[in-house]
PDB file of N, CA and C in Angstrom:
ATOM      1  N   UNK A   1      91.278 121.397  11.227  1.00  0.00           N
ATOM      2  CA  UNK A   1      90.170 122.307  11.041  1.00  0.00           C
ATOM      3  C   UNK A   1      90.551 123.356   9.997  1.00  0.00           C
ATOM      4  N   UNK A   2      90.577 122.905   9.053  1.00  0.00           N
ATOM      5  CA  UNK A   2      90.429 123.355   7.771  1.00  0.00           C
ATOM      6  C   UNK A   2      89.696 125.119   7.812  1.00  0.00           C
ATOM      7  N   UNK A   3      90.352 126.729   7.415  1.00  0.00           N
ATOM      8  CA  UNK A   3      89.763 127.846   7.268  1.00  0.00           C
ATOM      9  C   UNK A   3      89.223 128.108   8.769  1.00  0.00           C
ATOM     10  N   UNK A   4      89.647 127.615   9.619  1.00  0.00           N
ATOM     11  CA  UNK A   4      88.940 128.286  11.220  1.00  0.00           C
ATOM     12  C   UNK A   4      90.234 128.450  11.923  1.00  0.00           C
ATOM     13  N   UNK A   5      89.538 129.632  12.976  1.00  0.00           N
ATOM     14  CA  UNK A   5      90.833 130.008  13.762  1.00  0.00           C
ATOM     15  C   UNK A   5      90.833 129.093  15.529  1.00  0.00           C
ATOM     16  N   UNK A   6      89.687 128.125  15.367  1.00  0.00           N
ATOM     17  CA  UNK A   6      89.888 127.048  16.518  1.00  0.00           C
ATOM     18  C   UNK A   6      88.935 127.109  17.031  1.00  0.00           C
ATOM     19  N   UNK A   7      88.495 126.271  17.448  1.00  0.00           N
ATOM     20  CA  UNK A   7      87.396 125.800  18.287  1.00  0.00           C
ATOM     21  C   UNK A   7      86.639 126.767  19.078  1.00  0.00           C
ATOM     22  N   UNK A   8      85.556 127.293  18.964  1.00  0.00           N
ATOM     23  CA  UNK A   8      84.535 127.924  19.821  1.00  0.00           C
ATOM     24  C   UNK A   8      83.750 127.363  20.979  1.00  0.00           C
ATOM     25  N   UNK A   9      83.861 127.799  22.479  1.00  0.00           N
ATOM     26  CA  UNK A   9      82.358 126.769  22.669  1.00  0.00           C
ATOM     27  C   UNK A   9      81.074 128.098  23.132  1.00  0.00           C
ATOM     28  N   UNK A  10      79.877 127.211  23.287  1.00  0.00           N
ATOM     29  CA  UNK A  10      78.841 128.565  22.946  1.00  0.00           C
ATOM     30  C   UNK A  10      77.726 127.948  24.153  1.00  0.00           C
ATOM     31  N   UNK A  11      77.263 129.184  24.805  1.00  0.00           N
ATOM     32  CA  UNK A  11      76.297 128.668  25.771  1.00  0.00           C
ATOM     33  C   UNK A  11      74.788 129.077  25.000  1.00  0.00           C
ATOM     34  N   UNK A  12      73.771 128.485  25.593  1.00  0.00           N
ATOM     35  CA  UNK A  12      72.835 129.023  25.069  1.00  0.00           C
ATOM     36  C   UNK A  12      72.298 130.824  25.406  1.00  0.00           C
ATOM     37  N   UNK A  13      71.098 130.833  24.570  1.00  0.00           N
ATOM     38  CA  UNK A  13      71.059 132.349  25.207  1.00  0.00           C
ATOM     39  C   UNK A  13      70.132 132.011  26.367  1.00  0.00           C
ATOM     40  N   UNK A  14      69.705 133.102  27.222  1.00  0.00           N
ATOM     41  CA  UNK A  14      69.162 132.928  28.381  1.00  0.00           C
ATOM     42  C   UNK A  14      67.278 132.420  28.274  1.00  0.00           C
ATOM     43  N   UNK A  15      67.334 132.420  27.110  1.00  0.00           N
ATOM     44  CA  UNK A  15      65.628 131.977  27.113  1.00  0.00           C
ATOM     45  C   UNK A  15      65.634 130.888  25.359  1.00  0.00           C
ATOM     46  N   UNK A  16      64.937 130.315  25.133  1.00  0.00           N
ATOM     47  CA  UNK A  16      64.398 129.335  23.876  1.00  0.00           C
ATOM     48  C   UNK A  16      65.238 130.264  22.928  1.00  0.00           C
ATOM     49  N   UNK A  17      64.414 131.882  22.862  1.00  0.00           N
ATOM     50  CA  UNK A  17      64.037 132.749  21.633  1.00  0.00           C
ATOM     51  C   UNK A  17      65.570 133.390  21.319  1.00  0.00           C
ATOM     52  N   UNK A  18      66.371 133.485  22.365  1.00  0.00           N
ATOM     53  CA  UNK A  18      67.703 134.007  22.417  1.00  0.00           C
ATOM     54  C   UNK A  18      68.564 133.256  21.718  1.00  0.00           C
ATOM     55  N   UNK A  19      69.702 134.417  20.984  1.00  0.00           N
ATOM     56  CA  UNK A  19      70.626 133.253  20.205  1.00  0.00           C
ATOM     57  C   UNK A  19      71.679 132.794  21.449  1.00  0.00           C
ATOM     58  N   UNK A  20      72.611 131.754  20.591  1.00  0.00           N
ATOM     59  CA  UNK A  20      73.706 131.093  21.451  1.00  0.00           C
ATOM     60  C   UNK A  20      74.636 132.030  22.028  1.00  0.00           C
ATOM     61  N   UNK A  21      75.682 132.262  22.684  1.00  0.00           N
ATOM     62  CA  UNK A  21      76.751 133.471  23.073  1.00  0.00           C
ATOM     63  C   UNK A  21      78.208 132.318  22.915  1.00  0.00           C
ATOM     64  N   UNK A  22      79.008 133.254  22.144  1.00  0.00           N
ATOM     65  CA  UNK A  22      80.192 133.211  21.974  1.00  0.00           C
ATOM     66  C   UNK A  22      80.718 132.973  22.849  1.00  0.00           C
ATOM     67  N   UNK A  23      81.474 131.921  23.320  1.00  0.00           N
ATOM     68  CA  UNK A  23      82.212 132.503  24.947  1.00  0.00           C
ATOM     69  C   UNK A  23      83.980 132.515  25.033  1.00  0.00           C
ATOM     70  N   UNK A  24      84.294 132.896  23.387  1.00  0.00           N
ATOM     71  CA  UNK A  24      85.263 133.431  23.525  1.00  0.00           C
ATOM     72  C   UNK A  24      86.295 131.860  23.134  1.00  0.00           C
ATOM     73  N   UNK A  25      87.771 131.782  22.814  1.00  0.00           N
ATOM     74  CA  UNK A  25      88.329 130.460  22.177  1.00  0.00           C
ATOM     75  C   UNK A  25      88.734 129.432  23.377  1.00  0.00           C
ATOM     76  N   UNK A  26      88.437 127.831  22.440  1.00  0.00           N
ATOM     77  CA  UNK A  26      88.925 126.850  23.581  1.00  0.00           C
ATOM     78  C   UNK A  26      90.209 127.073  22.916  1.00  0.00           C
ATOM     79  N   UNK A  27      90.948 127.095  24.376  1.00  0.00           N
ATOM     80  CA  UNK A  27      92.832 126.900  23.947  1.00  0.00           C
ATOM     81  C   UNK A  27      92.859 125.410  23.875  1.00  0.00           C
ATOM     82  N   UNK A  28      94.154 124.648  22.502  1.00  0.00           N
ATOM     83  CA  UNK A  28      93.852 123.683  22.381  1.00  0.00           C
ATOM     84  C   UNK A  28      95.824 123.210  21.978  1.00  0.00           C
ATOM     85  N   UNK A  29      96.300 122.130  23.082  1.00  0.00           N
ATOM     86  CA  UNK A  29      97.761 122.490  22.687  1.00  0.00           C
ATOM     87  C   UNK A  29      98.243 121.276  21.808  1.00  0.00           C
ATOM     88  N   UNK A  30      99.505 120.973  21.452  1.00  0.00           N
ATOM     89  CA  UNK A  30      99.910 120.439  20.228  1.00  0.00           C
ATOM     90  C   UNK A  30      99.526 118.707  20.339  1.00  0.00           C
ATOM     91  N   UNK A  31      98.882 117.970  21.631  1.00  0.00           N
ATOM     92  CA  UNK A  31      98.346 116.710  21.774  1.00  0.00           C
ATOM     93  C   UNK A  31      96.750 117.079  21.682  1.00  0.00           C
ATOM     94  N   UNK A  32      96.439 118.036  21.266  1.00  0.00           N
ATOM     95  CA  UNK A  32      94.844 117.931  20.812  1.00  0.00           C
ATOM     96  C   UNK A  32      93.694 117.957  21.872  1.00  0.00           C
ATOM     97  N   UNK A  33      94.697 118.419  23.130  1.00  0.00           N
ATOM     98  CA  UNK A  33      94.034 118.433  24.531  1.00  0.00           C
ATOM     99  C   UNK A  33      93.822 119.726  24.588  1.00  0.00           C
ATOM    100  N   UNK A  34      92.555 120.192  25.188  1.00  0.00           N
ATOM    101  CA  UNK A  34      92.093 121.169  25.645  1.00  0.00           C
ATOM    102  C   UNK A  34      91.136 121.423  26.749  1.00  0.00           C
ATOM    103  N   UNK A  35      90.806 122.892  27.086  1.00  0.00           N
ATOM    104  CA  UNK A  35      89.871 123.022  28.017  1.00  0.00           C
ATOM    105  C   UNK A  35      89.191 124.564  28.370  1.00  0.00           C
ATOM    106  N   UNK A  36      88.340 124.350  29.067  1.00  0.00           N
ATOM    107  CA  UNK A  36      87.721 125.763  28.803  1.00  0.00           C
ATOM    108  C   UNK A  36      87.164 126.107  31.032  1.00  0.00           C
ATOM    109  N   UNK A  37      87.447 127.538  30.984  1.00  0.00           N
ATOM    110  CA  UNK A  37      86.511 127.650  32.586  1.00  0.00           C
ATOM    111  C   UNK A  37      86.000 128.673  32.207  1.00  0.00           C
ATOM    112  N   UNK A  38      84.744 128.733  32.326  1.00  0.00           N
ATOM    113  CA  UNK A  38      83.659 130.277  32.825  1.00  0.00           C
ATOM    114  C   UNK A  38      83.191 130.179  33.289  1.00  0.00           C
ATOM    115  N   UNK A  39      82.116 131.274  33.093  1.00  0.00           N
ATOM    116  CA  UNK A  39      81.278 131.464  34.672  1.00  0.00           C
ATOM    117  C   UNK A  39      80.291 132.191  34.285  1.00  0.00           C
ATOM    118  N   UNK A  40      78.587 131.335  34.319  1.00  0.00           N
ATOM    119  CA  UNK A  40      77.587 131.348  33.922  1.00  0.00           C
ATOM    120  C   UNK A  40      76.221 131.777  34.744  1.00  0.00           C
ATOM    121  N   UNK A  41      75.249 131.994  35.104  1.00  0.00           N
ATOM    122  CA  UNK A  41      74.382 131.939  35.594  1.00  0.00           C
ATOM    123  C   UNK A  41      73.212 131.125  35.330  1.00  0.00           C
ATOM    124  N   UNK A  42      73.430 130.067  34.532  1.00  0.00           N
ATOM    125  CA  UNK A  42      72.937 129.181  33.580  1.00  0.00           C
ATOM    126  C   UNK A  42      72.861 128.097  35.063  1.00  0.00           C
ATOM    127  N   UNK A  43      72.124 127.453  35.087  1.00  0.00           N
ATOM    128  CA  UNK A  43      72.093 126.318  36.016  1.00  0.00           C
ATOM    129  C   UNK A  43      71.854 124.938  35.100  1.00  0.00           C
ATOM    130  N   UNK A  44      71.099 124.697  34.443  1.00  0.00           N
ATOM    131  CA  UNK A  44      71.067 124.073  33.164  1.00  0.00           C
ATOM    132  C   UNK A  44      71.103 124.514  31.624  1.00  0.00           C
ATOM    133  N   UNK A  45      72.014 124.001  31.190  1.00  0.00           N
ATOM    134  CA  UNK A  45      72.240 124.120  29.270  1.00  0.00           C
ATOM    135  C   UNK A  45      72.856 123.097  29.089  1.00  0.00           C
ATOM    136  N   UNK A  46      73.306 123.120  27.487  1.00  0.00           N
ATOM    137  CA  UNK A  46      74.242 122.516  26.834  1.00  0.00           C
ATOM    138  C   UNK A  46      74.934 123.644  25.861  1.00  0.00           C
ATOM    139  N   UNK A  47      76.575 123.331  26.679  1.00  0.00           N
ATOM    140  CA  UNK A  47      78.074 123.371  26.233  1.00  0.00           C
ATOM    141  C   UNK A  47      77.824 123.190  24.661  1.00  0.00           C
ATOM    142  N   UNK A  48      78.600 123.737  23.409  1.00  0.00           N
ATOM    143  CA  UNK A  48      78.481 123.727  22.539  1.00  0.00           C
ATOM    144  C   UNK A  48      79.781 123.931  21.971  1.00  0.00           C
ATOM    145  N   UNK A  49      80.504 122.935  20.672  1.00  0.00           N
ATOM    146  CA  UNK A  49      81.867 123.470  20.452  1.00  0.00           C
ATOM    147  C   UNK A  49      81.556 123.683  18.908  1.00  0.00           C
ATOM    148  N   UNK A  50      81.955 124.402  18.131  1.00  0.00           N
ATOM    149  CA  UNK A  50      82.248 124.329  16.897  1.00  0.00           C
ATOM    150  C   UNK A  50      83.643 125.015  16.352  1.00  0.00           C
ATOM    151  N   UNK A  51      83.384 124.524  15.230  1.00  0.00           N
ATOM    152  CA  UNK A  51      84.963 125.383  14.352  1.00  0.00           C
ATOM    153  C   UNK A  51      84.652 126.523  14.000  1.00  0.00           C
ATOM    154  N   UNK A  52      85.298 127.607  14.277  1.00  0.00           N
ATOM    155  CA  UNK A  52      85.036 128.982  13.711  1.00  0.00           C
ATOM    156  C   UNK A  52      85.941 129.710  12.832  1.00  0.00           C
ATOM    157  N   UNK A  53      85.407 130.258  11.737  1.00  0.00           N
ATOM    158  CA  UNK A  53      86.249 131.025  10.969  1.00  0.00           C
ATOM    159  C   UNK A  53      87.340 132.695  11.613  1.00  0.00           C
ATOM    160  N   UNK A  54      86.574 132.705  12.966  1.00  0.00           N
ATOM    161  CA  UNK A  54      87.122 133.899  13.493  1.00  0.00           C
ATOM    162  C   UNK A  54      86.710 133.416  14.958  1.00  0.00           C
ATOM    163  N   UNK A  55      86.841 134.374  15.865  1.00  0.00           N
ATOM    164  CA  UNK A  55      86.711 134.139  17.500  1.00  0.00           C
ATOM    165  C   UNK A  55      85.620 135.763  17.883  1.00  0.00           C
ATOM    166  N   UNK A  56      84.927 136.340  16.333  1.00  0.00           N
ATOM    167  CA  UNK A  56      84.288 136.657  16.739  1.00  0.00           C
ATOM    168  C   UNK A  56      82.788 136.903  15.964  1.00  0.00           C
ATOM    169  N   UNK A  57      82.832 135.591  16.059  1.00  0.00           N
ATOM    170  CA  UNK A  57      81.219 134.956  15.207  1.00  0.00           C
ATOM    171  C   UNK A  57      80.464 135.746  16.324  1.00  0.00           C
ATOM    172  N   UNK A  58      79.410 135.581  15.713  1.00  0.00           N
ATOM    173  CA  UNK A  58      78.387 136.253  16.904  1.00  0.00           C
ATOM    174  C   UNK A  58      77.280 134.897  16.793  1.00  0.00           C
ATOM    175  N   UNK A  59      77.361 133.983  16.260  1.00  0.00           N
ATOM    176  CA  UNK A  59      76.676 133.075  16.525  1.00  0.00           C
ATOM    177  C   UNK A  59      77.170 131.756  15.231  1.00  0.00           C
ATOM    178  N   UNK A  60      76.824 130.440  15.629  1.00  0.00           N
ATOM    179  CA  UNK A  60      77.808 129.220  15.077  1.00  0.00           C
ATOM    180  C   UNK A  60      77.641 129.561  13.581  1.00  0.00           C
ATOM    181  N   UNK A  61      78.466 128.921  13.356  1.00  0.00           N
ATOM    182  CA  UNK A  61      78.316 128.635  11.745  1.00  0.00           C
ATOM    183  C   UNK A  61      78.364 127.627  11.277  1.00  0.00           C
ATOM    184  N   UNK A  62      78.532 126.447  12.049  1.00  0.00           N
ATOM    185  CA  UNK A  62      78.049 125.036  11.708  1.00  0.00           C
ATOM    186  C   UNK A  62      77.736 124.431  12.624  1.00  0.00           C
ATOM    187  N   UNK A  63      77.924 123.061  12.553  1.00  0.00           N
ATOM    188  CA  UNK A  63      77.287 122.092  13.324  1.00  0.00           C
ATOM    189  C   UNK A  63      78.504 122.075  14.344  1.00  0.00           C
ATOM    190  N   UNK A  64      77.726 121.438  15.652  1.00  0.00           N
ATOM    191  CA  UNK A  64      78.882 121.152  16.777  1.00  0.00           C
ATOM    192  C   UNK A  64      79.518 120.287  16.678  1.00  0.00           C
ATOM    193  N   UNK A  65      80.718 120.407  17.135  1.00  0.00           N
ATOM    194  CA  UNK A  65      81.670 119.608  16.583  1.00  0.00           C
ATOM    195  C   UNK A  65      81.535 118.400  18.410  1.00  0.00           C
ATOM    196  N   UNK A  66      81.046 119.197  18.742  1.00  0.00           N
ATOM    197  CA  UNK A  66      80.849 118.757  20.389  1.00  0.00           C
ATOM    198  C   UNK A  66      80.309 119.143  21.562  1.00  0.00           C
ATOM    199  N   UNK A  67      80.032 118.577  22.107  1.00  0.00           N
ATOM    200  CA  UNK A  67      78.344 119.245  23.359  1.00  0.00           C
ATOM    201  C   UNK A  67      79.058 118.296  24.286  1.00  0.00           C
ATOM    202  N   UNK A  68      77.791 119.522  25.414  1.00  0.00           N
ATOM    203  CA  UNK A  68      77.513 118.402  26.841  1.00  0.00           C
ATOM    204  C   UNK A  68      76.825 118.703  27.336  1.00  0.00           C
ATOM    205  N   UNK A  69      76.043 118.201  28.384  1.00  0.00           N
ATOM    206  CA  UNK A  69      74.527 118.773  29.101  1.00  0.00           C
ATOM    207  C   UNK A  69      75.105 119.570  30.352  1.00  0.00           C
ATOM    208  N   UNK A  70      74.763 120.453  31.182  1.00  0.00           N
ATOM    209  CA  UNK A  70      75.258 120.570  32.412  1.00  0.00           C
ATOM    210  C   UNK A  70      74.334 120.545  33.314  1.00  0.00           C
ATOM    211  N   UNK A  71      74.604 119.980  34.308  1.00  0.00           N
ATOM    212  CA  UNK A  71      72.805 120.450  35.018  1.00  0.00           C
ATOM    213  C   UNK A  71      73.219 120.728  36.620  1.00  0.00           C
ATOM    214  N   UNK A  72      73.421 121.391  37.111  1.00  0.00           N
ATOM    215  CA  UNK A  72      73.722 122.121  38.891  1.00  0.00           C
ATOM    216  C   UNK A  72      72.715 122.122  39.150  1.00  0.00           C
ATOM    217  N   UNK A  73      72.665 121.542  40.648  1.00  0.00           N
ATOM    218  CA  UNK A  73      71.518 122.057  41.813  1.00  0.00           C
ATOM    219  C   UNK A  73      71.684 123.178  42.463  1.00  0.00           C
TER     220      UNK A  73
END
């Protein structure tokens, strides 16, 4: 990852109109494995990863490098 300081992942904001939220860096160790825990009030979104030039974008600056849906009952 070429000019970034590592992987971001980003939740959505709490409504359509809201931007994404930072949620701070995935730690990522020298086999390319990583992982992330927080703690949301989100019951459904999609997880969002991108490369970031800093860890304190306030919103992506490119495309995701990687997603996932989450969906809790």
């Amino acid at each position: 990852m070429p000019d970034t300081t590592g992987p971001a992942p980003w939740l959505p904001g709490g409504n359509s109109a809201a931007r994404a939220r930072n949620m701070g860096a995935l730690k990522v160790d020298d086999n390319l494995s990583g992982s992330y825990a927080g703690v949301t009030p989100l019951r459904d979104f999609v997880l969002s990863v991108t490369a970031e030039p800093s860890s304190a974008e306030t919103s992506p600056t490119g495309r995701a490098l990687l997603y996932t849906t989450i969906s809790t009952k």
